[in-house]
Structure formats: C-alpha cells, structure tokens
Protein backbone atom coordinates (compact mmCIF):
# COMPACT_ATOMS: atom_id res chain seq x y z
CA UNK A 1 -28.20 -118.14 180.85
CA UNK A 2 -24.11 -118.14 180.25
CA UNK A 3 -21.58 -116.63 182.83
CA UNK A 4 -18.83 -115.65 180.01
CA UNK A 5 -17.45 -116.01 176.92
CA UNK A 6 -17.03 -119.88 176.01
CA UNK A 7 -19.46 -121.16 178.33
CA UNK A 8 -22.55 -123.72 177.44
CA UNK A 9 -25.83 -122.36 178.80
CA UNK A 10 -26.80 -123.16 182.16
CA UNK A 11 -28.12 -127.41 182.43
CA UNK A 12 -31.72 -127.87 184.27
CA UNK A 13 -31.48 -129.74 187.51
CA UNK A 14 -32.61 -132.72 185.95
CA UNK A 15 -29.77 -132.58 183.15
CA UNK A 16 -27.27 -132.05 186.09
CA UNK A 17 -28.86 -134.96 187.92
CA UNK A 18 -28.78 -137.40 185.68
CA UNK A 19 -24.80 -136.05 184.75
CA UNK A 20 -23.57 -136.59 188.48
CA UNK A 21 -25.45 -139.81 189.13
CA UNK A 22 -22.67 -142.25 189.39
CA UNK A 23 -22.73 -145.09 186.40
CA UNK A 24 -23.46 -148.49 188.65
CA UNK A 25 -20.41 -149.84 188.18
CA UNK A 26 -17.74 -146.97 187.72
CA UNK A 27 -15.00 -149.00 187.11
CA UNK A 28 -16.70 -151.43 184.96
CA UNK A 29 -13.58 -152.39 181.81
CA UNK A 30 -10.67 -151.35 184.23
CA UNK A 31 -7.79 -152.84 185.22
CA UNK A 32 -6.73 -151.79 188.61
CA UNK A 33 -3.28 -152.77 190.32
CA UNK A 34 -2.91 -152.30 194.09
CA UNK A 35 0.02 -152.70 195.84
CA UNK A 36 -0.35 -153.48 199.38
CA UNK A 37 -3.27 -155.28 198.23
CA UNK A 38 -3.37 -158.08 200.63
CA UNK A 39 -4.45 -156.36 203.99
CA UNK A 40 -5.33 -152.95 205.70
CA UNK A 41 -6.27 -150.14 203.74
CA UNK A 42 -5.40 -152.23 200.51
CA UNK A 43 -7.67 -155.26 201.18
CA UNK A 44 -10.56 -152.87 201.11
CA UNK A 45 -9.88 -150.58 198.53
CA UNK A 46 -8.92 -153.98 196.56
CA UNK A 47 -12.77 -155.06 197.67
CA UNK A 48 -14.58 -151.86 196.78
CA UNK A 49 -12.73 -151.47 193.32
CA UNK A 50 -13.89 -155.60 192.17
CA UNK A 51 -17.30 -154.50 193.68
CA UNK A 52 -17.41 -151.26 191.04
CA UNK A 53 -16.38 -153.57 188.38
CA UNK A 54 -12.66 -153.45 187.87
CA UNK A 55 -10.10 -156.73 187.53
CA UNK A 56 -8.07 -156.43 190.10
CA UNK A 57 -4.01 -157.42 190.53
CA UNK A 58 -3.37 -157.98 193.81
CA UNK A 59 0.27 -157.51 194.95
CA UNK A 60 2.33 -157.85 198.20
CA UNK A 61 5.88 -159.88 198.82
CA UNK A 62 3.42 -162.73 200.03
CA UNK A 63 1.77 -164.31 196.94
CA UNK A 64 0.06 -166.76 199.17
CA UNK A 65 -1.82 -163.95 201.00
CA UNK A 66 -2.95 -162.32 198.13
CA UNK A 67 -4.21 -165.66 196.44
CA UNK A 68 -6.51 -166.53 199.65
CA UNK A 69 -8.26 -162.74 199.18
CA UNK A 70 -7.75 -162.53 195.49
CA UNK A 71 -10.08 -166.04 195.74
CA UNK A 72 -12.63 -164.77 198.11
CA UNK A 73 -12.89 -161.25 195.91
CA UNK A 74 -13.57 -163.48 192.87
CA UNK A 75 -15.96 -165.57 194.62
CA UNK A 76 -18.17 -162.68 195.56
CA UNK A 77 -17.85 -160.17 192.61
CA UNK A 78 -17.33 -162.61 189.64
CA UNK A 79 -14.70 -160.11 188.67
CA UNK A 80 -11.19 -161.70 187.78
CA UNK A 81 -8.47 -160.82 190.46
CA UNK A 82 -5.12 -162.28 190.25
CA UNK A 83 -2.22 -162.70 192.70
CA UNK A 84 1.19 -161.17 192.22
CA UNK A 85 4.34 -161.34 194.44
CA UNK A 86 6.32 -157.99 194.55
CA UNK A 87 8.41 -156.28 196.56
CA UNK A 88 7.77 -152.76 195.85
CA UNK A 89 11.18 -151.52 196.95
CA UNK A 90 12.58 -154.03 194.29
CA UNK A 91 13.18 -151.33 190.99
CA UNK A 92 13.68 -154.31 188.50
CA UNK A 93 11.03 -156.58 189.65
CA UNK A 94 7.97 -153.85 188.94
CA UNK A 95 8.89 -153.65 185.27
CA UNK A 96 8.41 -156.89 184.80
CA UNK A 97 5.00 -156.84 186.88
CA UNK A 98 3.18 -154.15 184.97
CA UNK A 99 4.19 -156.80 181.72
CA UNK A 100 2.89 -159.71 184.29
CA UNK A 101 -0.59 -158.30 185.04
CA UNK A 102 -1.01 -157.30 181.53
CA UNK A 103 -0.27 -160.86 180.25
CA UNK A 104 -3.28 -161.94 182.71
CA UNK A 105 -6.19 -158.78 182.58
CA UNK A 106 -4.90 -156.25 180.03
CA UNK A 107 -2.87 -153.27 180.85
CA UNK A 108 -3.28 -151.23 184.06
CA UNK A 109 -5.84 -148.60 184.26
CA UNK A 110 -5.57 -147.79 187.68
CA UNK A 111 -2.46 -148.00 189.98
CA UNK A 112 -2.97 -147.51 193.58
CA UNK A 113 0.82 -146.95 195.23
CA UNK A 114 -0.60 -148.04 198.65
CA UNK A 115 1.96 -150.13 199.97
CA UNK A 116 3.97 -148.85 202.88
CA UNK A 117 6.09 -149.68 205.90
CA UNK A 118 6.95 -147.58 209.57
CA UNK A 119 9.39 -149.57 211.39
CA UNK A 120 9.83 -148.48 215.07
CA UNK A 121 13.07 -147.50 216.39
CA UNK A 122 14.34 -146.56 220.18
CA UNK A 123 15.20 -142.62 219.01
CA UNK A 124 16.07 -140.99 216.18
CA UNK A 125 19.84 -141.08 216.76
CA UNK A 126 19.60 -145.07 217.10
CA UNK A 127 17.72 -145.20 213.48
CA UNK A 128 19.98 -147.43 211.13
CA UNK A 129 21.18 -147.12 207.38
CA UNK A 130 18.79 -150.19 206.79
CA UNK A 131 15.95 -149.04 208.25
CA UNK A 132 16.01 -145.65 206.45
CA UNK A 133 16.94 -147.42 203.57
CA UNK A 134 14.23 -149.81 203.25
CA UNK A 135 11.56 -146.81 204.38
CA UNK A 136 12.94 -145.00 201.74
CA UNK A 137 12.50 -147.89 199.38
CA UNK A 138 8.71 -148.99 200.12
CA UNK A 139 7.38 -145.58 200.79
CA UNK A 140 9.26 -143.62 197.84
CA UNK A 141 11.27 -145.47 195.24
CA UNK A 142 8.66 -147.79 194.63
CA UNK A 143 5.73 -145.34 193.90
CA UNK A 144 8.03 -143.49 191.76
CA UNK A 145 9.04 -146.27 189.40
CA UNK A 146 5.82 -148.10 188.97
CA UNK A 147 4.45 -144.13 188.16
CA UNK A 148 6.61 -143.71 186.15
CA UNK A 149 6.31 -147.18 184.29
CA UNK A 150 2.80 -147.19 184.41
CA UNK A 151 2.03 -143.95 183.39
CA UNK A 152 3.95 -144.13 180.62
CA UNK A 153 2.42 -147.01 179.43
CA UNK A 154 -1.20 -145.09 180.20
CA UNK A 155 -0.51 -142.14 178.51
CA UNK A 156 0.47 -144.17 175.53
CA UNK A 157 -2.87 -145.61 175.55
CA UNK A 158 -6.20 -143.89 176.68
CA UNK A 159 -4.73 -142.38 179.55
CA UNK A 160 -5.68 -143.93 182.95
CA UNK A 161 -5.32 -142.83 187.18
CA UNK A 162 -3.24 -143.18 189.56
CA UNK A 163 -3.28 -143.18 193.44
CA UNK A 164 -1.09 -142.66 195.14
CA UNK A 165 -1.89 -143.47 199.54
CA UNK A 166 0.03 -141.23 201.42
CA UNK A 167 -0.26 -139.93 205.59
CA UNK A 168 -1.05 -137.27 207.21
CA UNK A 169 2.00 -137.57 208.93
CA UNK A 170 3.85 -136.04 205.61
CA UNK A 171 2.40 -132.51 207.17
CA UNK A 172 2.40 -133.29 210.81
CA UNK A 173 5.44 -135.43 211.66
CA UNK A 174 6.81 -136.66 215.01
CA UNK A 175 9.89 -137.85 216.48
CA UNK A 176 8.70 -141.25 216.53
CA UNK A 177 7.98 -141.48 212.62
CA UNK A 178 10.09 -139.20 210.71
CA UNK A 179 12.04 -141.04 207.93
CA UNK A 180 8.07 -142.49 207.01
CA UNK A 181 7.00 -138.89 206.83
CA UNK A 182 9.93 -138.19 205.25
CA UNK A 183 8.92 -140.34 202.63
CA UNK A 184 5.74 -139.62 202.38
CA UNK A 185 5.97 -136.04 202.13
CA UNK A 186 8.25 -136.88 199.05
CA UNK A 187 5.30 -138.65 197.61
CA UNK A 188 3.02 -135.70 197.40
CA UNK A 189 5.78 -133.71 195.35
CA UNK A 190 5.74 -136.87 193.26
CA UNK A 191 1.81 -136.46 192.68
CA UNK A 192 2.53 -132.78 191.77
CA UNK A 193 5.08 -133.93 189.53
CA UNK A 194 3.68 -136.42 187.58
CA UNK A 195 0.48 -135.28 187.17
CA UNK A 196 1.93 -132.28 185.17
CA UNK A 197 4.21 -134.93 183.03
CA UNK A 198 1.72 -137.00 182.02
CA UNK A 199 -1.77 -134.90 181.88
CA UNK A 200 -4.06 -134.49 180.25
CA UNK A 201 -5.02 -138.30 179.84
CA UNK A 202 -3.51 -139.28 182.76
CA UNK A 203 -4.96 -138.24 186.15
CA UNK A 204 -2.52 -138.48 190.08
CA UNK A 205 -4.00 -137.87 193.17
CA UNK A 206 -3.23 -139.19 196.91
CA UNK A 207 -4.48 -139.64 199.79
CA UNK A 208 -3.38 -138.25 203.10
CA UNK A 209 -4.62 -141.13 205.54
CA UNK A 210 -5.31 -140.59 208.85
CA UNK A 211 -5.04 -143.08 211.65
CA UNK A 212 -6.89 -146.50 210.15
CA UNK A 213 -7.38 -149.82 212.93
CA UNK A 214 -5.63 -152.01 210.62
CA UNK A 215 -2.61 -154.33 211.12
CA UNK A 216 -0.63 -151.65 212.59
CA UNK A 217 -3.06 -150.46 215.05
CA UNK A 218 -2.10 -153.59 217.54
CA UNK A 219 0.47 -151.64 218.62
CA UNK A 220 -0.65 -148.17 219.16
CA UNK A 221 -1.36 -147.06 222.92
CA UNK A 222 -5.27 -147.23 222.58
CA UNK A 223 -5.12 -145.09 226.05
CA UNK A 224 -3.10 -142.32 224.59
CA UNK A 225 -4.32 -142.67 221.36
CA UNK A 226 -7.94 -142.24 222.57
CA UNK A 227 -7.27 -139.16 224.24
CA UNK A 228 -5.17 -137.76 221.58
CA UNK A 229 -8.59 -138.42 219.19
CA UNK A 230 -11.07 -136.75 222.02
CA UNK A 231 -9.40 -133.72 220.05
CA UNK A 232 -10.18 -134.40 216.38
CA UNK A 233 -13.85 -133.60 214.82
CA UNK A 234 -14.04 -137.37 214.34
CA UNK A 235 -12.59 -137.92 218.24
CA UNK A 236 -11.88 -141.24 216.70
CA UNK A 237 -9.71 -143.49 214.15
CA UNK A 238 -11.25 -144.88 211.01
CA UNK A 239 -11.87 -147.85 210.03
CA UNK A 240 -10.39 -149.33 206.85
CA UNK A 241 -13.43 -149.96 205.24
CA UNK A 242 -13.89 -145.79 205.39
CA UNK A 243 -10.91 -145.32 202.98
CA UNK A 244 -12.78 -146.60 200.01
CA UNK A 245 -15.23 -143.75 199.08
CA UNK A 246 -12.03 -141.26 198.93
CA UNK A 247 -10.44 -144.07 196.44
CA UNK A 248 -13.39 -144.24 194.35
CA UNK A 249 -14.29 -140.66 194.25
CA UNK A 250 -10.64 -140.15 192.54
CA UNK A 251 -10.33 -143.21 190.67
CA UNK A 252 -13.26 -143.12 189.19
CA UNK A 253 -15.40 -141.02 186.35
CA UNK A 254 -16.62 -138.32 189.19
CA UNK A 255 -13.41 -136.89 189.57
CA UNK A 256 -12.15 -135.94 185.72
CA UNK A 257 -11.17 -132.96 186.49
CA UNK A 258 -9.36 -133.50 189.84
CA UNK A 259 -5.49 -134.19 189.68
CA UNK A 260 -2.10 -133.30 191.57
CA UNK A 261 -4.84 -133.57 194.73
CA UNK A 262 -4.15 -133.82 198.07
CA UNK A 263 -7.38 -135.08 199.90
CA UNK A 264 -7.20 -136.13 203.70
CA UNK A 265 -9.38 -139.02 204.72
CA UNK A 266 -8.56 -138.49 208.53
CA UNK A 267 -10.99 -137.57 210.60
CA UNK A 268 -10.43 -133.99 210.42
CA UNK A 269 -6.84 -134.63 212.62
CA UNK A 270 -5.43 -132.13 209.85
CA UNK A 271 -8.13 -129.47 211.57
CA UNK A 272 -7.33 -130.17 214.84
CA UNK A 273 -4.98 -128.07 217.32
C-alpha cells in the first residue's frame, strides 16, 4: 500500500520492529564531550552515554573532580573517559579543548552544552555587572562557541549531534532567576540557529529541564517547593538519573530526523497552571 507519490510501500510490523529496536549500544564508536560533566544532570548523562558505548570527555573548571568520576565510569563500562579542565565561559580555552579531546579519543561526535550557573541575588535592582556577566558567559557564550567550533569540525566530517541542556525557566521566568532565563532562552534561538547552519549531517536539539534534586536543590525551600509541585502532573521534582532517556533519545540513532527540538523533561511543570 503507498500514501503518495515518492513513498516506499507500507513495512510489516515485524520489518518496523526490528527498524525501531534500539542497537544495544547506540553510541557504540562515539565520542561524546559533556560539559558540566562532573556532577548533577552531567554526571548522569556522562554515565548513561559510557554505558551506550561512547568515550566520554569529561569537563568542568575542576579537573580533579572529573578525574575521580571519569575513573569510576571507566572502571564500570571499560569505555575510555578522560578528564578535562575548562571553563566554559573562557572563549579561547574551548578551541584548544575540542583539539585536546581529539588528541586523546578522536574528534567529538556528540557535544552536550550542559554546563550552567544561577547565582542568587537580593532583587533584581541589586544584580551586579559581574554576576550578569558571568551568567551570560556560562549559560550563553560558551554553548555558542564550542557549537560553533564543534560543529564545524562535525560537519566537515560525518556530521555528528549536539545538545544543548537548557530550563524551563527560558519560557516561564521569575524575578528570582531572570538573567539565567535570560540566557537560556537565548540558547534555544541558538538551537534554531544552528541546526539550520549546519544540517543536514549535523543534528541540535535541547532540553528544557525541569526542577532536578541535584547540587542546587540544597537550597530550594522543600516546603514551598513541594506545594508548588502538588500542581504539576508529576507533583514532584526529578531526579537526575531521569534526564538520561531524553539525552539518549536525541543523541542517539532513534532520533535522525529530530533537530532544532525543544523537548521538556519536567514533569509536565510546562502543562501546569
């Protein structure tokens, strides 16, 4: 049976089985970089990735961090996972990382932007040149140069993915974290962006992230923030190891046709009132 001009006849159940089942280790041959990688939503998505077969740079400002957990990773995947110290707001210092992890385990495949900062502040009025500057650099500048150095590189090549981990804050901000959502908000026009300039080969999606306990949850308001989540589908926060499937899904061969994606892993807060 075909539905129009140009299309294959119609694949049996079984053929359409056998396409969707996922390959056992999806990201067996890749390269993945993760900034971030040390903790939170990184840590895991640096865990799942090694576990579906991908050599994995790990990179934060803290090289010691990411040795201990690039160690541990190695231990119980086999996979090679190196340590790299970065600070992601630092425009000359990623050049020279991309060439770093490629000296080590081949060029980049996969680049997940995950790394991000929301410093508190007193009021909005109160919130300094620094501060907005350094938001600014972690949350924006530094996704957009290590896209636009890695994808180059990718689309030179055989193409490759990127990921970009945004919040769901860049559609429902507050008082309390607007230069972050500021920021983030930016980075889904960047996914628009550079999916267009360097499609077809190379594929940029993001996540919208809800409200994860890592790190940062010590010093939420668990009262408030409980009742706040009675409201949600979820009526609760996720936890970090919940992030991965999303991260997978996108990075991996499932998701070929999916680019300049927004996809919220939140709980359904987006849904909510």
């Amino acid at each position: 049976m075909t539905t129009g001009a140009g299309v294959d006849e119609q694949r049996t159940v079984a053929e359409a089985v056998a396409a969707a089942r996922p390959p056992y280790e999806p990201l067996a041959g890749r390269t993945a970089l993760i900034t971030g990688g040390s903790r939170g939503l990184g840590r895991e998505i640096a865990i799942a990735f090694a576990a579906a077969g991908a050599d994995v740079a790990l990179v934060s400002r803290k090289r010691e961090a990411c040795e201990a957990l690039a160690g541990e990773i190695a231990a119980a995947t086999g996979r090679r996972v190196t340590a790299h110290a970065a600070h992601v707001g630092d425009w000359d210092r990623l050049g020279t990382l991309l060439d770093e992890v490629a000296e080590e385990l081949g060029e980049v495949d996969v680049l997940v932007n995950n790394a991000g900062i929301a410093p508190l502040y007193p009021s909005l009025d109160e919130v300094t040149e620094d501060l907005f500057d350094k938001v600014i650099a972690v949350n924006l500048k530094g996704p957009f140069r290590l896209m636009a150095a890695a994808g180059r590189r990718m689309a030179a090549r055989d193409g490759g993915v990127i990921l970009n981990i945004s919040s769901i804050a860049s559609s429902r901000p507050t008082a309390a974290d607007l230069p972050y959502a500021a920021a983030k908000a930016a980075l889904n026009t960047l996914t628009a962006g550079f999916a267009q300039e360097y499609g077809p080969t190379v594929r940029v999606n993001t996540i919208l992230a809800g409200p994860f306990f890592t790190d940062i949850s010590k010093a939420w308001d668990m009262d408030a923030f409980g009742a706040m989540a009675e409201e949600w589908p979820a009526q609760r926060g996720g936890d970090p190891s919940e992030i991965t499937g999303a991260a997978l899904y996108l990075c991996g061969p499932a998701a070929s046709y999916t680019t300049g994606a927004l996809l919220a892993v939140d709980g359904g807060r987006l849904a909510a009132p």
